[in-house]
C-alpha atoms as a PDB file:
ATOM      1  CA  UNK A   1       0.000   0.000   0.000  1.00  0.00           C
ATOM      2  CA  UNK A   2       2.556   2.408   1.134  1.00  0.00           C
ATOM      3  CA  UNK A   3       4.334   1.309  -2.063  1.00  0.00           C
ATOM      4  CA  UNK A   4       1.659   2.548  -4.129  1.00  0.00           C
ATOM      5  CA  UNK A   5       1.005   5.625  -2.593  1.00  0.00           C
ATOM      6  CA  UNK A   6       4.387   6.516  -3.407  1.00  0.00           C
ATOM      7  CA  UNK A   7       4.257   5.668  -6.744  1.00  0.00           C
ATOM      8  CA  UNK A   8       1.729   7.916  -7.430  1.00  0.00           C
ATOM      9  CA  UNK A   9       2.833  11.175  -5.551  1.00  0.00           C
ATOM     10  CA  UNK A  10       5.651  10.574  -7.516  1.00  0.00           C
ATOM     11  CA  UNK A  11       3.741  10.278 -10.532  1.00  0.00           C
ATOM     12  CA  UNK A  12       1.608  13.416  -9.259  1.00  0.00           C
ATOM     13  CA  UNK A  13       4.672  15.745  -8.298  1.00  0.00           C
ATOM     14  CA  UNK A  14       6.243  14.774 -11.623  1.00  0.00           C
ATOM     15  CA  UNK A  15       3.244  16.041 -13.843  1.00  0.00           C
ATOM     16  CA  UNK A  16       4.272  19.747 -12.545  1.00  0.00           C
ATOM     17  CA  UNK A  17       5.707  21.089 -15.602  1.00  0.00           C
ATOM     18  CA  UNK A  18       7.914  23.450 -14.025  1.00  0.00           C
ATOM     19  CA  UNK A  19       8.848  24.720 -18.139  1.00  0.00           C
ATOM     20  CA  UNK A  20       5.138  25.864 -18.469  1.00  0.00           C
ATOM     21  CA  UNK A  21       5.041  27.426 -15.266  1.00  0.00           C
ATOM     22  CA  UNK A  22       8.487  29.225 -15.573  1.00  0.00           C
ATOM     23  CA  UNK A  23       7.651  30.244 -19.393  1.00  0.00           C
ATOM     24  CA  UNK A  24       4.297  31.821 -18.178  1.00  0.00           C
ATOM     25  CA  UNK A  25       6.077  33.505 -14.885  1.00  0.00           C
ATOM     26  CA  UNK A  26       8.563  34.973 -17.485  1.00  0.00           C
ATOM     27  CA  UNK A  27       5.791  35.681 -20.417  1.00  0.00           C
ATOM     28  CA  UNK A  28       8.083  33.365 -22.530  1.00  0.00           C
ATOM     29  CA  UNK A  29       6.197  31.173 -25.066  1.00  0.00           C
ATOM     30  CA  UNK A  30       4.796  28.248 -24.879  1.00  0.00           C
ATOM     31  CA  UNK A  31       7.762  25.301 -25.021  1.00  0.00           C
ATOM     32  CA  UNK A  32       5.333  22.873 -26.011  1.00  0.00           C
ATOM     33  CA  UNK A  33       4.839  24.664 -29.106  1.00  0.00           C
ATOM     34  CA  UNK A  34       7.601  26.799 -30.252  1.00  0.00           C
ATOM     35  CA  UNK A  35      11.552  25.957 -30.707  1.00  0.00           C
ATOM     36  CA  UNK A  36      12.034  21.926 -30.094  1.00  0.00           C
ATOM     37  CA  UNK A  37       8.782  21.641 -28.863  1.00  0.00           C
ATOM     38  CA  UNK A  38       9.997  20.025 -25.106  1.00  0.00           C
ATOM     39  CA  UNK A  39       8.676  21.618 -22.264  1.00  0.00           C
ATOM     40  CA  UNK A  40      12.547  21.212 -20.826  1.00  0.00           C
ATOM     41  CA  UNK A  41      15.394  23.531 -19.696  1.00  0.00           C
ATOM     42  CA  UNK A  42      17.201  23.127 -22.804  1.00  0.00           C
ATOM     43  CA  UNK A  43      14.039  24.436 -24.997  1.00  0.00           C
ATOM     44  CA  UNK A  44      13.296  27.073 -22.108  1.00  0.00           C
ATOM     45  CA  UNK A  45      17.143  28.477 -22.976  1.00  0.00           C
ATOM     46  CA  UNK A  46      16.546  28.958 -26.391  1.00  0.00           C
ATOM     47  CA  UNK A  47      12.931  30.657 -25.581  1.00  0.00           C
ATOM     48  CA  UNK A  48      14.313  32.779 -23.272  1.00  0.00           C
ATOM     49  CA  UNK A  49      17.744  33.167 -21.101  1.00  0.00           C
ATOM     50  CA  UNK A  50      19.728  31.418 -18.415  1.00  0.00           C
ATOM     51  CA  UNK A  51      17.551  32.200 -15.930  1.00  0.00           C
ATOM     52  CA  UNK A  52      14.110  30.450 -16.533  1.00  0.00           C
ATOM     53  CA  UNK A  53      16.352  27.399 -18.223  1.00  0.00           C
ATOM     54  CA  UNK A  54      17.722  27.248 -14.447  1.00  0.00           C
ATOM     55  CA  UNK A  55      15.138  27.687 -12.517  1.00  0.00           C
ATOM     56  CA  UNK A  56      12.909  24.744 -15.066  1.00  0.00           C
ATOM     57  CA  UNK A  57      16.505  22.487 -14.380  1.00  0.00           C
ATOM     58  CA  UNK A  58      16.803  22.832 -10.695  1.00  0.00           C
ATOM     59  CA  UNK A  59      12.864  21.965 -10.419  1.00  0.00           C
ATOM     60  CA  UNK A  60      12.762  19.303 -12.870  1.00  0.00           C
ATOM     61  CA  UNK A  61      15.771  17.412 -10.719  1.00  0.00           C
ATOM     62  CA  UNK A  62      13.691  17.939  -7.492  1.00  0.00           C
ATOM     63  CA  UNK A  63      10.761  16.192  -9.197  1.00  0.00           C
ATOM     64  CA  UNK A  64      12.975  13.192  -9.213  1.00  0.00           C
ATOM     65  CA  UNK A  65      14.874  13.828  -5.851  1.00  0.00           C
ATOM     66  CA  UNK A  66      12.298  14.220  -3.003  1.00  0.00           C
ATOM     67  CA  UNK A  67      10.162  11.082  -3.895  1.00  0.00           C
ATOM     68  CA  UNK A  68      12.299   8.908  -4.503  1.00  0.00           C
ATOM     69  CA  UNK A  69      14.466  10.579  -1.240  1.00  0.00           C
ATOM     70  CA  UNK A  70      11.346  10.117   0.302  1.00  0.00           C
ATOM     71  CA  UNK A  71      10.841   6.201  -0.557  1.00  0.00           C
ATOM     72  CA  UNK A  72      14.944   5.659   0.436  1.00  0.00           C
ATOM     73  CA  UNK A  73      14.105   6.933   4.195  1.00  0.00           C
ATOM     74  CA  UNK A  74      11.226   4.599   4.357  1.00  0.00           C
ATOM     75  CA  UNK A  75      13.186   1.730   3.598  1.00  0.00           C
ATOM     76  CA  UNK A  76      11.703   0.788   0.539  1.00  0.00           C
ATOM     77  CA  UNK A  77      12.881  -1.914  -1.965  1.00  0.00           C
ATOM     78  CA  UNK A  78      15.723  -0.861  -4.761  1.00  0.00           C
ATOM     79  CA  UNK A  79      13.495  -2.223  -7.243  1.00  0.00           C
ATOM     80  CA  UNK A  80      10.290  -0.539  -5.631  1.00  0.00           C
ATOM     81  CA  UNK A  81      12.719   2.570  -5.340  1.00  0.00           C
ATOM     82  CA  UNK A  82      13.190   2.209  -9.135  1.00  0.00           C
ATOM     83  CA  UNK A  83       9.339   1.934 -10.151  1.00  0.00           C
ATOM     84  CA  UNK A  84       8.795   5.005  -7.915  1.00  0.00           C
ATOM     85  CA  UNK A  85      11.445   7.162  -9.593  1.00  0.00           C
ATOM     86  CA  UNK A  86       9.801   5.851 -12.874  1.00  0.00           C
ATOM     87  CA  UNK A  87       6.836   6.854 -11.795  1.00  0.00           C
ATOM     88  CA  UNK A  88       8.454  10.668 -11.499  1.00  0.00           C
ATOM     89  CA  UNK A  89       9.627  10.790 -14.968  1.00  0.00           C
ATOM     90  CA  UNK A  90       6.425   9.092 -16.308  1.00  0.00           C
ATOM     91  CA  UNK A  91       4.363  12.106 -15.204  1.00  0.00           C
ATOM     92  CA  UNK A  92       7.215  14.771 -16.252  1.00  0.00           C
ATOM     93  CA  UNK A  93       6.646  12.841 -19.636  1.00  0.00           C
ATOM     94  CA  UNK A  94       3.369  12.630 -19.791  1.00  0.00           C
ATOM     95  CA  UNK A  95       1.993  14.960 -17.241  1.00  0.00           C
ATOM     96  CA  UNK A  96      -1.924  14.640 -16.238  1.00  0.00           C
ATOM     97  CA  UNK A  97      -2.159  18.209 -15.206  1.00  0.00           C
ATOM     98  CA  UNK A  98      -1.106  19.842 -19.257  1.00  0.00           C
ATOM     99  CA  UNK A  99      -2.877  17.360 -21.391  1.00  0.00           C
ATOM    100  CA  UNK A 100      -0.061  14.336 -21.237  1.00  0.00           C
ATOM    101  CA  UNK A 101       1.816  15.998 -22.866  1.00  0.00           C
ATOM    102  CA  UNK A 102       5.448  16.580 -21.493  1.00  0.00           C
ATOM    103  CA  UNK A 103       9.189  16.725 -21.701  1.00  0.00           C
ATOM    104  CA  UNK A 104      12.058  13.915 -21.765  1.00  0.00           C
ATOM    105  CA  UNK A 105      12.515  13.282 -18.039  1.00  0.00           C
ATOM    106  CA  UNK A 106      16.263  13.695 -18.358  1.00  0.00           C
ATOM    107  CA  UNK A 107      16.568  16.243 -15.169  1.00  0.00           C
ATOM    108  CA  UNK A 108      14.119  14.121 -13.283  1.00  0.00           C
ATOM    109  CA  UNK A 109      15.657  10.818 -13.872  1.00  0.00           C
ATOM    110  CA  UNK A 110      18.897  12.631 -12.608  1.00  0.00           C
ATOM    111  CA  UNK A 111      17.023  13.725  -9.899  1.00  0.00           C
ATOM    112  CA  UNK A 112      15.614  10.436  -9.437  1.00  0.00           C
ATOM    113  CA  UNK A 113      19.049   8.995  -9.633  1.00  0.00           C
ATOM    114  CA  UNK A 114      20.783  11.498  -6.990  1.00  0.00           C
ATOM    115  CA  UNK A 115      20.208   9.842  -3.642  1.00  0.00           C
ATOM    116  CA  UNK A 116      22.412   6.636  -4.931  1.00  0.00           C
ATOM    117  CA  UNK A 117      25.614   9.331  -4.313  1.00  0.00           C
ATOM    118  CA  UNK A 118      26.938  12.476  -4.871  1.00  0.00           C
ATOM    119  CA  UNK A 119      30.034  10.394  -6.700  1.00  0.00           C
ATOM    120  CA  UNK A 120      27.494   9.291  -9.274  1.00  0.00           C
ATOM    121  CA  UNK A 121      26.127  12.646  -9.768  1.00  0.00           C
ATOM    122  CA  UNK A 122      29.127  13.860 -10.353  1.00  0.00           C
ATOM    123  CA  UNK A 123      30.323  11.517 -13.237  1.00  0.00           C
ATOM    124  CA  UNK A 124      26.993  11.814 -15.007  1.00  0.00           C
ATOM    125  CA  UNK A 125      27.224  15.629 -14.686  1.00  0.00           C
ATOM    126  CA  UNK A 126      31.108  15.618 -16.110  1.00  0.00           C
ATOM    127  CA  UNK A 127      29.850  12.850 -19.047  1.00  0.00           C
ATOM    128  CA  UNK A 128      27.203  15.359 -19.911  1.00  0.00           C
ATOM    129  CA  UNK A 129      28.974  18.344 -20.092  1.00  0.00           C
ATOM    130  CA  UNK A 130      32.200  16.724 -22.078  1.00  0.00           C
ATOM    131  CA  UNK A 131      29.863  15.721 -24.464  1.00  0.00           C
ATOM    132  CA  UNK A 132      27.436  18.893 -24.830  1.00  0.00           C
ATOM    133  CA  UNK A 133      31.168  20.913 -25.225  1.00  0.00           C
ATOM    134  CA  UNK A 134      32.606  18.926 -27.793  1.00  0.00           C
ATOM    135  CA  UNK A 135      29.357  18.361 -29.826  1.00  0.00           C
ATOM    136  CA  UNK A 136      26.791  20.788 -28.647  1.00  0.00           C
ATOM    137  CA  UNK A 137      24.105  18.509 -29.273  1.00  0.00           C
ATOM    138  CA  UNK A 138      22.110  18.647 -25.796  1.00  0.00           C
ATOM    139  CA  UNK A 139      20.449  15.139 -26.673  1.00  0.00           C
ATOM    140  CA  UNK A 140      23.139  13.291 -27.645  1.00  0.00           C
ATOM    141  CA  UNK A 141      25.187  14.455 -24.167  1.00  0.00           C
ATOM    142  CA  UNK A 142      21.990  13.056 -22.343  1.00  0.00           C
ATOM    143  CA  UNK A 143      21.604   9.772 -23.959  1.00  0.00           C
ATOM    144  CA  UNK A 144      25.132   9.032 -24.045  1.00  0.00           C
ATOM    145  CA  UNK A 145      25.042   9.934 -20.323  1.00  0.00           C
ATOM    146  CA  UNK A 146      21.904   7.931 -19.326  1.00  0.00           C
ATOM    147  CA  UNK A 147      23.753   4.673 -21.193  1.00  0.00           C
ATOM    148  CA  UNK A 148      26.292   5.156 -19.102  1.00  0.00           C
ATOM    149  CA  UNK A 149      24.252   5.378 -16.040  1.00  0.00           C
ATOM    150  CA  UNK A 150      24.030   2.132 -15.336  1.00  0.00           C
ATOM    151  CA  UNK A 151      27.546   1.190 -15.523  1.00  0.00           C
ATOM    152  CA  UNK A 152      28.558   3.965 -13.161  1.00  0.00           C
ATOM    153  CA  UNK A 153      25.632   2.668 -10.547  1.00  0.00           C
ATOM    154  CA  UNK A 154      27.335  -1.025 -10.994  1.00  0.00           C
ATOM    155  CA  UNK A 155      30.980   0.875  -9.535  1.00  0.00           C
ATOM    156  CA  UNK A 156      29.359   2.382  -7.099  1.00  0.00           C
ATOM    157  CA  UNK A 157      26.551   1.232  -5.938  1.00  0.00           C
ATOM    158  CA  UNK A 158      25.252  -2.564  -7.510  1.00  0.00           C
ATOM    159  CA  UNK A 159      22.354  -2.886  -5.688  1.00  0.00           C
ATOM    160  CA  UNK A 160      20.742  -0.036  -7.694  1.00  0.00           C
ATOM    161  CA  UNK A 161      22.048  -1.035 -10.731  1.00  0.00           C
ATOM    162  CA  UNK A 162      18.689  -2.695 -12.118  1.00  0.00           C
ATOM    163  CA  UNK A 163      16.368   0.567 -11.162  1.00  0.00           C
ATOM    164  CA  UNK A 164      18.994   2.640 -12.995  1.00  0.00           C
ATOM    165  CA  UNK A 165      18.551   0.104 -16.186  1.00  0.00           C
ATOM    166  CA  UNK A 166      15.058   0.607 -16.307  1.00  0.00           C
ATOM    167  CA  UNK A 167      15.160   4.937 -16.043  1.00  0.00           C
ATOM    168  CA  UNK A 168      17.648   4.376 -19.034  1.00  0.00           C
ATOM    169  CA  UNK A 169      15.461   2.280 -21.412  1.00  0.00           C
ATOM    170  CA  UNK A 170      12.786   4.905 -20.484  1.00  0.00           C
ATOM    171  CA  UNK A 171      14.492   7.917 -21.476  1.00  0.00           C
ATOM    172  CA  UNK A 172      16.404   6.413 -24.757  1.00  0.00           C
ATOM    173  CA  UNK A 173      12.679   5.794 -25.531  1.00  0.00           C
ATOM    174  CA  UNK A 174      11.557   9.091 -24.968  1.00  0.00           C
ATOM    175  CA  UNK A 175      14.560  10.285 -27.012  1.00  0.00           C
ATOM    176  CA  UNK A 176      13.590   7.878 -30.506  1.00  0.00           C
ATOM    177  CA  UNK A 177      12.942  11.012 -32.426  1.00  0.00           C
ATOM    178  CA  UNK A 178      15.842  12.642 -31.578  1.00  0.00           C
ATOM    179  CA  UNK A 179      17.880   9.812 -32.218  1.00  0.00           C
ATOM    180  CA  UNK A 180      16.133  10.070 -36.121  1.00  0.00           C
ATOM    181  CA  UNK A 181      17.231  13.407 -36.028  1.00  0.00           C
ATOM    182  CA  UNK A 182      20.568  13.098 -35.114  1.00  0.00           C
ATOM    183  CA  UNK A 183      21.281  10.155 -37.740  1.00  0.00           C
ATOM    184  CA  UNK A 184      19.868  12.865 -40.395  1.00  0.00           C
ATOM    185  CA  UNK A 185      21.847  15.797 -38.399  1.00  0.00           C
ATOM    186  CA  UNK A 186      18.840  17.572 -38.468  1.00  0.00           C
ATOM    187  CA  UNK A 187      19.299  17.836 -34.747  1.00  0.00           C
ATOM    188  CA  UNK A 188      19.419  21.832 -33.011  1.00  0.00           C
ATOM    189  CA  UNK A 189      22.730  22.366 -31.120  1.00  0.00           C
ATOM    190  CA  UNK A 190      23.011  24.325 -27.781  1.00  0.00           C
ATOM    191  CA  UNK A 191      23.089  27.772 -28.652  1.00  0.00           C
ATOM    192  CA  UNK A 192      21.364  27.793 -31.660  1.00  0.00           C
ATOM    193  CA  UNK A 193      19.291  30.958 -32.529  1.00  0.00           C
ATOM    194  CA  UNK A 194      16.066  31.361 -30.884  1.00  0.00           C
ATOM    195  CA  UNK A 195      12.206  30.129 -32.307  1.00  0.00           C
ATOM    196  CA  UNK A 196      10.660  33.192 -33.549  1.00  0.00           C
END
């Protein structure tokens, strides 16, 4: 019971689409529907500044955080602990309160993956950003990142290795069309000119 309860807070507290929110707070538009189309902190920094983009970031990796926080201090199972942090990025992707219609969990599931260990955080933060600065490609650093996931959480920490697995299938999924894109290099880079 207390299982499922958890499950869907986190499901609830992940539908908050903090880019909608932040967009509206800053009269930005709409991320669902201008530049990539992902209500994310990448697609709020081309929409708008450094700011919003932070703010959108720093809430979308709490979304992940406190439930699944939550869960660890309750002593609940590593694979329960995985199908609750799931449960987070399922409603930042597909979030009941703005139609189902959400980002690609990548700040959530780091979130979500944050109470394993700072050490962990730490390599998936430096695999992201040697990636994003020698390609620029935002999507490609993050799937290339959540791969690795995995592996790191088997160093570090193997009895959270299978959760991890399963918040890496999810977001590769999520990313499918910007995998396309990248294969036709039709992909936007960080820093590309901002949606009119």
């Amino acid at each position: 019971m207390l299982v499922i309860a958890m499950f869907t807070l986190a499901y609830l507290i992940g539908s908050i689409s903090s880019a909608i929110l932040v967009s509206r707070l800053f009269s930005l538009p709409d991320p669902r529907h201008h530049g990539s189309k992902n209500p994310g902190a990448t697609n709020v920094y081309r929409l708008g500044s450094a700011l919003p983009a932070c703010l959108v970031l720093v809430f979308d990796i709490l979304k992940g955080t406190l439930p699944v926080w939550g869960a660890y201090f309750l002593d609940i199972a590593p694979l329960q602990l995985g199908a609750i942090a799931v449960a987070a990025c399922l409603g930042h992707m597909y979030p009941v309160f703005f139609g189902f219609k959400g980002g690609k969990a990548v700040a959530t599931a780091f979130g979500a993956i944050l109470p394993i260990g700072l050490s962990l955080a730490g390599l998936l933060i430096a695999t992201w950003l040697i990636v994003v600065t020698i390609t620029r490609y935002s999507s490609l650093a993050a799937l290339i990142s959540v791969s690795l996931a995995p592996l790191y959480t088997w160093w570090i920490k193997p009895l959270y290795t299978v959760p991890v697995v399963l918040l890496t299938l999810l977001i590769v999924f999520r990313h499918r069309k910007n995998i396309v894109r990248l294969i036709e290099g039709k992909e936007p880079k960080v820093g590309a000119k901002k949606a009119p």
